[in-house]
N, C-alpha and C. Protein backbone atom coordinates (compact mmCIF):
# COMPACT_ATOMS: atom_id res chain seq x y z
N UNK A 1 -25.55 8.26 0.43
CA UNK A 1 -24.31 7.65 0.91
C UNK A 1 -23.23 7.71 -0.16
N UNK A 2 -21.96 8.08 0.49
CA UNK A 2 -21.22 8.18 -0.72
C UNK A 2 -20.49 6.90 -1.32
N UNK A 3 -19.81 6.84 -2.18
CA UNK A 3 -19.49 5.29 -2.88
C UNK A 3 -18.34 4.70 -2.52
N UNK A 4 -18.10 3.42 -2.53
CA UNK A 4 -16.71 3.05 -1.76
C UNK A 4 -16.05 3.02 -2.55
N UNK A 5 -14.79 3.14 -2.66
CA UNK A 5 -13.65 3.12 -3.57
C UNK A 5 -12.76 1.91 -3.39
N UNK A 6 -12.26 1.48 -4.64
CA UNK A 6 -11.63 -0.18 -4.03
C UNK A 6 -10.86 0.34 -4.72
N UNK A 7 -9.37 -0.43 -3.34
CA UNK A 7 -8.04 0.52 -3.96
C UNK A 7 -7.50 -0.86 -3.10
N UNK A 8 -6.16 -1.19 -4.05
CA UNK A 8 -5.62 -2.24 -3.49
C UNK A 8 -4.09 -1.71 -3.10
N UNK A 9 -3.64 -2.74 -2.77
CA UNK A 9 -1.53 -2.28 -1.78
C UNK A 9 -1.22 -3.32 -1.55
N UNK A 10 -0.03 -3.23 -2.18
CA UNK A 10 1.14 -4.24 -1.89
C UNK A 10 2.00 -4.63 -0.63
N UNK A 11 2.12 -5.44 0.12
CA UNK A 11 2.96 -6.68 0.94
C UNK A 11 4.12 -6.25 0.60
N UNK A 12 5.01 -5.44 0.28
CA UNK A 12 6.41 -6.49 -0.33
C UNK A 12 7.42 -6.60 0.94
N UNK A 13 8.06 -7.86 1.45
CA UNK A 13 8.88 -8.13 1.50
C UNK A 13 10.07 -8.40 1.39
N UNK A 14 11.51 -8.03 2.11
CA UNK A 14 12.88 -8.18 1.50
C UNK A 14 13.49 -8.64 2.99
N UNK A 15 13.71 -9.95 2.93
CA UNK A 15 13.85 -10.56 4.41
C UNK A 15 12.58 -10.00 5.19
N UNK A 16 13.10 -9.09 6.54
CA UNK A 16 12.10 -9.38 7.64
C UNK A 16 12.23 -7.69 7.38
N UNK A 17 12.33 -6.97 6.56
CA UNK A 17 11.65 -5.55 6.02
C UNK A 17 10.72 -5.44 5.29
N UNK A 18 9.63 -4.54 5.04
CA UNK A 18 8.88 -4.58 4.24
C UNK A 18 8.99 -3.07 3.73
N UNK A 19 8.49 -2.82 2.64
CA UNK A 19 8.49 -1.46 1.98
C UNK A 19 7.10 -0.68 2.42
N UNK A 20 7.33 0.33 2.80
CA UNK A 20 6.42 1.39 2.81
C UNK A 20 6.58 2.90 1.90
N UNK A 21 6.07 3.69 1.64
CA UNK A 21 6.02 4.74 0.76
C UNK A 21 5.14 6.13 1.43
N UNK A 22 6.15 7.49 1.31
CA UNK A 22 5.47 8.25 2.07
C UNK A 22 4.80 9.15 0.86
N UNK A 23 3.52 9.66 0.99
CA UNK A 23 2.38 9.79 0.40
C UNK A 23 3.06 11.39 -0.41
N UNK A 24 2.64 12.14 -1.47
CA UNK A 24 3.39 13.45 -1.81
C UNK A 24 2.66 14.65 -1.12
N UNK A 25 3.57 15.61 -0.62
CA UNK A 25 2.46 16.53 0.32
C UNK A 25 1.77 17.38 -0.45
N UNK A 26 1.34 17.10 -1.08
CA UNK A 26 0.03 18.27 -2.18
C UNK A 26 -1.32 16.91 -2.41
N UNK A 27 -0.81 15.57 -2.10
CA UNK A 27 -2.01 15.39 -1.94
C UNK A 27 -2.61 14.83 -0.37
N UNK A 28 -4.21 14.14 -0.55
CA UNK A 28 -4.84 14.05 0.43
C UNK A 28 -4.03 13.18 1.21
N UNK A 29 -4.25 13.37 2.98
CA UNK A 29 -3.30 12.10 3.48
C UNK A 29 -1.95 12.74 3.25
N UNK A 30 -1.44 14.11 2.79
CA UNK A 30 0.25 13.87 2.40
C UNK A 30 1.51 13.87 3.16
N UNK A 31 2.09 13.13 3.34
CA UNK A 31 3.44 13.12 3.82
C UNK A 31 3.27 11.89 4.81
N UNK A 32 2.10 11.26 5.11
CA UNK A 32 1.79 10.48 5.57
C UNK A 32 2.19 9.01 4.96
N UNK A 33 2.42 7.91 5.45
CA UNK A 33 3.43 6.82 5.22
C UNK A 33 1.75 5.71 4.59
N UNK A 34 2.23 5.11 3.84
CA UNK A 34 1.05 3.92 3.16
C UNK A 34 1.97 2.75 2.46
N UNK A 35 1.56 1.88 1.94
CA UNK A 35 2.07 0.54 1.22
C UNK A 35 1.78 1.62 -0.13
N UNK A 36 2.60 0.92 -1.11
CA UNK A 36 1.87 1.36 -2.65
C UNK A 36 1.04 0.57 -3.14
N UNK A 37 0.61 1.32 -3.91
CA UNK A 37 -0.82 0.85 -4.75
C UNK A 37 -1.85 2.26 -5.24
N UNK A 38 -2.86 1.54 -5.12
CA UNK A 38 -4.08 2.97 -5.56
C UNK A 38 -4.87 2.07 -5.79
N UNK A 39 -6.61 2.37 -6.83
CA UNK A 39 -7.40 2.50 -7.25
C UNK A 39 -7.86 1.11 -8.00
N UNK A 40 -8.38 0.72 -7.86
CA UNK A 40 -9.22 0.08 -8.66
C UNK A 40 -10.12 0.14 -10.51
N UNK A 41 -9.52 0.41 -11.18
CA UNK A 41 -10.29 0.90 -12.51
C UNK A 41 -10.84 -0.07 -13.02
N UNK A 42 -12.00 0.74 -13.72
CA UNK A 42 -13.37 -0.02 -13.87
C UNK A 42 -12.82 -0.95 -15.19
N UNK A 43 -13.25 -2.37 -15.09
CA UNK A 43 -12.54 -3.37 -15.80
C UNK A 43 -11.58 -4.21 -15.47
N UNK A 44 -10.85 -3.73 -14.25
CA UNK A 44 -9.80 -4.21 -13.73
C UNK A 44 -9.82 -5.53 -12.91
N UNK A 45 -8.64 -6.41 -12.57
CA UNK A 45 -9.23 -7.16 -11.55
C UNK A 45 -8.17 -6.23 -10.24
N UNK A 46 -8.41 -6.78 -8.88
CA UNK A 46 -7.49 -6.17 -8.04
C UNK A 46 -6.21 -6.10 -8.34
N UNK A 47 -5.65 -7.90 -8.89
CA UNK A 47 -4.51 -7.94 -9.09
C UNK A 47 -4.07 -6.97 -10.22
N UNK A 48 -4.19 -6.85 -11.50
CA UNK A 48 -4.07 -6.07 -12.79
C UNK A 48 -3.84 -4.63 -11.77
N UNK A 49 -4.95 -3.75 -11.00
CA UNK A 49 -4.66 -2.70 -10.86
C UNK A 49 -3.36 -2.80 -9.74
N UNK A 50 -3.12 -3.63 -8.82
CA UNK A 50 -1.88 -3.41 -8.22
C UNK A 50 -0.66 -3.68 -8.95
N UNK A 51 -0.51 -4.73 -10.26
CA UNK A 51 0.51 -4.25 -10.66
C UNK A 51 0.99 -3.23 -11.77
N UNK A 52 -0.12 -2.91 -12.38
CA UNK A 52 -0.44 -1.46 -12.99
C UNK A 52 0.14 -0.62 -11.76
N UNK A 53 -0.20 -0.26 -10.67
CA UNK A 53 -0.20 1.10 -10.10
C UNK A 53 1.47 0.90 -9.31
N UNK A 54 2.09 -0.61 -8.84
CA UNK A 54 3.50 -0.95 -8.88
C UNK A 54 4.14 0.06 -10.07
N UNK A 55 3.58 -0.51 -11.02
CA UNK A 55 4.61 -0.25 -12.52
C UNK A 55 4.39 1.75 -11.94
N UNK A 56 3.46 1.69 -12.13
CA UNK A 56 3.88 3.54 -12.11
C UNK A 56 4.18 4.33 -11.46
N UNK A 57 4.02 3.91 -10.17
CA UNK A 57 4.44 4.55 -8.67
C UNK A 57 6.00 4.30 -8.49
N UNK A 58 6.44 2.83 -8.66
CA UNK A 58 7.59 2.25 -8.37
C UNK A 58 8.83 2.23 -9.78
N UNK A 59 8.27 1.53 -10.45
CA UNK A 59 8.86 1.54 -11.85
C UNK A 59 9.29 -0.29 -11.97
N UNK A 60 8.45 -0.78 -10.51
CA UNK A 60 8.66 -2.43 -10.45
C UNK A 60 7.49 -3.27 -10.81
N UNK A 61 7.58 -4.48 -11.51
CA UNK A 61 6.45 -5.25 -11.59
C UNK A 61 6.56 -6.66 -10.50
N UNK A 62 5.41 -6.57 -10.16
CA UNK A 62 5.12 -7.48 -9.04
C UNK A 62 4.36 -8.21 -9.60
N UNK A 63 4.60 -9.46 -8.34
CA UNK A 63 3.34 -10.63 -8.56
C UNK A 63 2.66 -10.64 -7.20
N UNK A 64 1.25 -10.12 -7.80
CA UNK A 64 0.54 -10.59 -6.21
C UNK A 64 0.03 -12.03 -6.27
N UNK A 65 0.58 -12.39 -4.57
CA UNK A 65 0.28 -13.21 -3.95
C UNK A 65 -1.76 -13.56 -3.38
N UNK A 66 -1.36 -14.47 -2.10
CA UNK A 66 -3.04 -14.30 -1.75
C UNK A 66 -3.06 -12.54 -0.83
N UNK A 67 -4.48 -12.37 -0.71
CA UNK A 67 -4.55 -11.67 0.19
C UNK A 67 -4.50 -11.79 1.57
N UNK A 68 -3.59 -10.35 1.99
CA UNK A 68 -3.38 -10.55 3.49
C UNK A 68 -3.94 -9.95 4.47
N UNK A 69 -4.62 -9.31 4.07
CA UNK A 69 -5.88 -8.49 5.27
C UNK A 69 -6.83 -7.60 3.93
N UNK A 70 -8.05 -7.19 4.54
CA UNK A 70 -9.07 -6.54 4.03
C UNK A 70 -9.45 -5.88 5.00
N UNK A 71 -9.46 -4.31 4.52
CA UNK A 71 -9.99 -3.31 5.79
C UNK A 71 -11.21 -2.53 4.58
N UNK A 72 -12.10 -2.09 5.51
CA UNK A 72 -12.66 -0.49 5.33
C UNK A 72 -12.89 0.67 5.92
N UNK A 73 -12.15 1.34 5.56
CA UNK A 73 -12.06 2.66 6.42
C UNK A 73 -12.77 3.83 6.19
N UNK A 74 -13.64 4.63 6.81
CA UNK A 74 -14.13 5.58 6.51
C UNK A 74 -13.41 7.20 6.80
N UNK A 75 -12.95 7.74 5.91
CA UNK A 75 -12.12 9.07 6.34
C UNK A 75 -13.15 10.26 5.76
N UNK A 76 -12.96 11.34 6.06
CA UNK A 76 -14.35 12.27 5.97
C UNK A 76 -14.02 12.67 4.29
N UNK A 77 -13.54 12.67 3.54
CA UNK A 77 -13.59 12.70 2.00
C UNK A 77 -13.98 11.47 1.33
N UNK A 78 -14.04 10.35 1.65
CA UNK A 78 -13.69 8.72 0.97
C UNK A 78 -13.85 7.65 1.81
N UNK A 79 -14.13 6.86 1.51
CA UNK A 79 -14.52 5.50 2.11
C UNK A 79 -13.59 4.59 1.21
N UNK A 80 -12.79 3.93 1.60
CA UNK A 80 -11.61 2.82 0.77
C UNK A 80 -12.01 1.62 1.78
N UNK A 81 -12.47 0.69 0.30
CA UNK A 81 -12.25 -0.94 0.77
C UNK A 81 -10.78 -1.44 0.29
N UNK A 82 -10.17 -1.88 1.08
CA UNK A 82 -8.68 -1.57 0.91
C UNK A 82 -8.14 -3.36 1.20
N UNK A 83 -7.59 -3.56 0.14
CA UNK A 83 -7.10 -5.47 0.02
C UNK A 83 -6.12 -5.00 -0.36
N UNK A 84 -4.99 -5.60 0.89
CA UNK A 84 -3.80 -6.01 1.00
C UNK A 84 -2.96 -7.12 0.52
N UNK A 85 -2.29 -7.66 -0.67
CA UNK A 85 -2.01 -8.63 -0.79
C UNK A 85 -0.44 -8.48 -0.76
N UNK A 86 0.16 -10.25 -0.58
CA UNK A 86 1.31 -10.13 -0.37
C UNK A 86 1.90 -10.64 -1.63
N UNK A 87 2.94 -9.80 -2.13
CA UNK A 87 3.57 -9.71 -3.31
C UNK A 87 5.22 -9.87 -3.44
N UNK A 88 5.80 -10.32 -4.39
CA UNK A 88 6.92 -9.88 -4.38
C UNK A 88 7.57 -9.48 -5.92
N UNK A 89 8.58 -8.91 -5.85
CA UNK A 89 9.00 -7.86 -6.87
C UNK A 89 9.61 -9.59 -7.79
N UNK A 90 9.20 -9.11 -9.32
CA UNK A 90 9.63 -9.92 -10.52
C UNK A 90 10.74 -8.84 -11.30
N UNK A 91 10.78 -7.83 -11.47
CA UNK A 91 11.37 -6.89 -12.26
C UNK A 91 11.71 -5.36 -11.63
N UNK A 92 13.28 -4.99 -11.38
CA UNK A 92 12.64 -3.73 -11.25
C UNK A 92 13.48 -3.49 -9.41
N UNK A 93 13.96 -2.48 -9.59
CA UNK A 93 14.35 -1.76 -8.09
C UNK A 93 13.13 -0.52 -7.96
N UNK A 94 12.87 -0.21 -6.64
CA UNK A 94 11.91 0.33 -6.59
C UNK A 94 12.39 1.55 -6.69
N UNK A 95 11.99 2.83 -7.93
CA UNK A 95 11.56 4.31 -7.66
C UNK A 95 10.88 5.09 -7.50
N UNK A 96 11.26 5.76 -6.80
CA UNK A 96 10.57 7.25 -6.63
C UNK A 96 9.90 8.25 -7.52
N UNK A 97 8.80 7.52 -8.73
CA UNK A 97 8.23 8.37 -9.63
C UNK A 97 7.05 9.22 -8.89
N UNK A 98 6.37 8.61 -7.91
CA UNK A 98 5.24 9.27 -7.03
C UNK A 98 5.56 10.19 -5.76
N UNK A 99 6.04 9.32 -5.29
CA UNK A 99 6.06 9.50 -3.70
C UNK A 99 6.97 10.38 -3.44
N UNK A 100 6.97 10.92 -2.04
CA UNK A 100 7.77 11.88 -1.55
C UNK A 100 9.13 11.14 -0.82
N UNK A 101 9.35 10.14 -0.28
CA UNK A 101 10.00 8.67 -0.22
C UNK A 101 9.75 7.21 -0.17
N UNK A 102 10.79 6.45 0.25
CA UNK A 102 10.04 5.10 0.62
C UNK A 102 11.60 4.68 1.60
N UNK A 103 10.75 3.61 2.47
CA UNK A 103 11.67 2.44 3.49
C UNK A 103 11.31 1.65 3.72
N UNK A 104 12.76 0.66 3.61
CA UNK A 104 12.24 -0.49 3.86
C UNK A 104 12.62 -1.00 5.59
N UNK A 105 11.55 -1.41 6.69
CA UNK A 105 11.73 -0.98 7.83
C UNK A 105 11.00 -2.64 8.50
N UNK A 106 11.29 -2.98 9.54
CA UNK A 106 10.91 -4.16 10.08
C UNK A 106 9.88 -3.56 11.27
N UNK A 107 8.54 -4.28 11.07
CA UNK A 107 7.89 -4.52 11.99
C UNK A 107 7.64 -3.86 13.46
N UNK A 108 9.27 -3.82 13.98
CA UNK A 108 9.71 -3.52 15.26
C UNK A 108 9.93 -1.42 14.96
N UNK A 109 10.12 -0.92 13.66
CA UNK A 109 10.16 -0.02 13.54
C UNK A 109 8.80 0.79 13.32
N UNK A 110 7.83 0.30 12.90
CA UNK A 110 6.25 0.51 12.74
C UNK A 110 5.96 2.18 13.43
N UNK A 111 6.02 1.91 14.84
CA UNK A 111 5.39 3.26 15.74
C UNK A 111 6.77 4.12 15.31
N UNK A 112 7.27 4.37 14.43
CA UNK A 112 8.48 5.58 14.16
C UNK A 112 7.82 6.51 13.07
N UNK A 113 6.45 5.73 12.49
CA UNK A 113 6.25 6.59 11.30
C UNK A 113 4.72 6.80 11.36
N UNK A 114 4.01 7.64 10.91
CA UNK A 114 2.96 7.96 11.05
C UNK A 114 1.93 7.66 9.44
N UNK A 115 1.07 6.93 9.81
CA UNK A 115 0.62 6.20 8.73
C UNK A 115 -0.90 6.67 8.36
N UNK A 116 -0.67 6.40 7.06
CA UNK A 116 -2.68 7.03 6.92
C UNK A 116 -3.46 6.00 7.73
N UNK A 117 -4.66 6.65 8.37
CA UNK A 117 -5.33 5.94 9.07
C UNK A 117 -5.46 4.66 8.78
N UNK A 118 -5.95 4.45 7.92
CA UNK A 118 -6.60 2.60 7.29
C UNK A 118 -5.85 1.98 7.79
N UNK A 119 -4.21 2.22 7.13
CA UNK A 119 -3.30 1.00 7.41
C UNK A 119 -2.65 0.90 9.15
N UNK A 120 -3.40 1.77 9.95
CA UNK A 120 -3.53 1.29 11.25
C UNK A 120 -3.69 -0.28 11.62
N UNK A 121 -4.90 -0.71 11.07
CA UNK A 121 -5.30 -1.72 11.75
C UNK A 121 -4.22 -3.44 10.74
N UNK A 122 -3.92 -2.80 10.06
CA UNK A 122 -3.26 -3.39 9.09
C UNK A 122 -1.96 -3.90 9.64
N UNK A 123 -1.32 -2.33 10.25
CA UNK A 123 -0.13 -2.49 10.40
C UNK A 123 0.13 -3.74 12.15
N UNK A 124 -1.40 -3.91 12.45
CA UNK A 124 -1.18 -4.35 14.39
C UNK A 124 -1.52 -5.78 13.71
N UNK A 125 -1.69 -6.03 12.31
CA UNK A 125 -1.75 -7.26 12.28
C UNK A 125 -0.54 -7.85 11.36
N UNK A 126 0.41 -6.94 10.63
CA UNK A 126 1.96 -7.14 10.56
C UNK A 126 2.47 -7.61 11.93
N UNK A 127 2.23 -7.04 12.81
CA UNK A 127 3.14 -6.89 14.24
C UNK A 127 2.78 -8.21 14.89
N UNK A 128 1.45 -8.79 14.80
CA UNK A 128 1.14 -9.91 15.49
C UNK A 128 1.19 -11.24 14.66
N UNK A 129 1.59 -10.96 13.01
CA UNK A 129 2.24 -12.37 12.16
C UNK A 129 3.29 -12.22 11.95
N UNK A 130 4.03 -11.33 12.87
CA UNK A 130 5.91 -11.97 12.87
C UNK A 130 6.27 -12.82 14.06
């Protein structure tokens, strides 16, 4: 069996928008829309690696909040246990050091963008806590 990967993603909020980030097309999943974040490194706690992977993706430091959903998804390369927490920005406008873009989009805009699988079930439970 192959090993799960624990990769955490950020909540952020700005009023009744939240930020999403579209994935770079050279990698897996690319061009495809996700929260930021990544990986889990060994030593880490969740929180440490989400605002580690904030700082380098975004160029913002966050504070995570509690967590707001926990999924696991199985995709045919990877298995991600994937904790969502809700955060908000301490430092920092968000850039474009990773990603291919980002928006910040309400709820009601959701089915306009096409999302890596996982955050499917994620995103129907944004839609049902507004």
């Amino acid at each position: 069996m192959e090993k799960v990967v624990e990769v955490v993603a950020a909540l952020i909020w700005d009023k009744d928008k939240f930020l999403i980030c579209q994935r770079p097309a050279n990698k897996a999943r690319g061009l495809l829309w996700e929260f930021v974040g990544g990986k889990v490194e060994q030593g880490e706690t969740k929180e440490q690696a989400l605002i580690r992977e904030c700082q380098e993706e975004l160029a913002i430091t966050v504070d995570p909040h509690e967590v707001f959903t926990e999924v696991t998804h199985e995709y045919l390369d990877i298995t991600v246990q994937l904790t969502l927490f809700n955060c908000t920005i301490l430092r920092g406008q968000p850039q474009l050091l990773e990603h291919n873009d980002m928006k910040w989009i309400t709820p009601a805009e959701i089915p306009y963008f096409e999302f890596c699988p996982a955050d499917v079930e994620i995103l129907k439970k944004i839609i049902e806590a507004v």
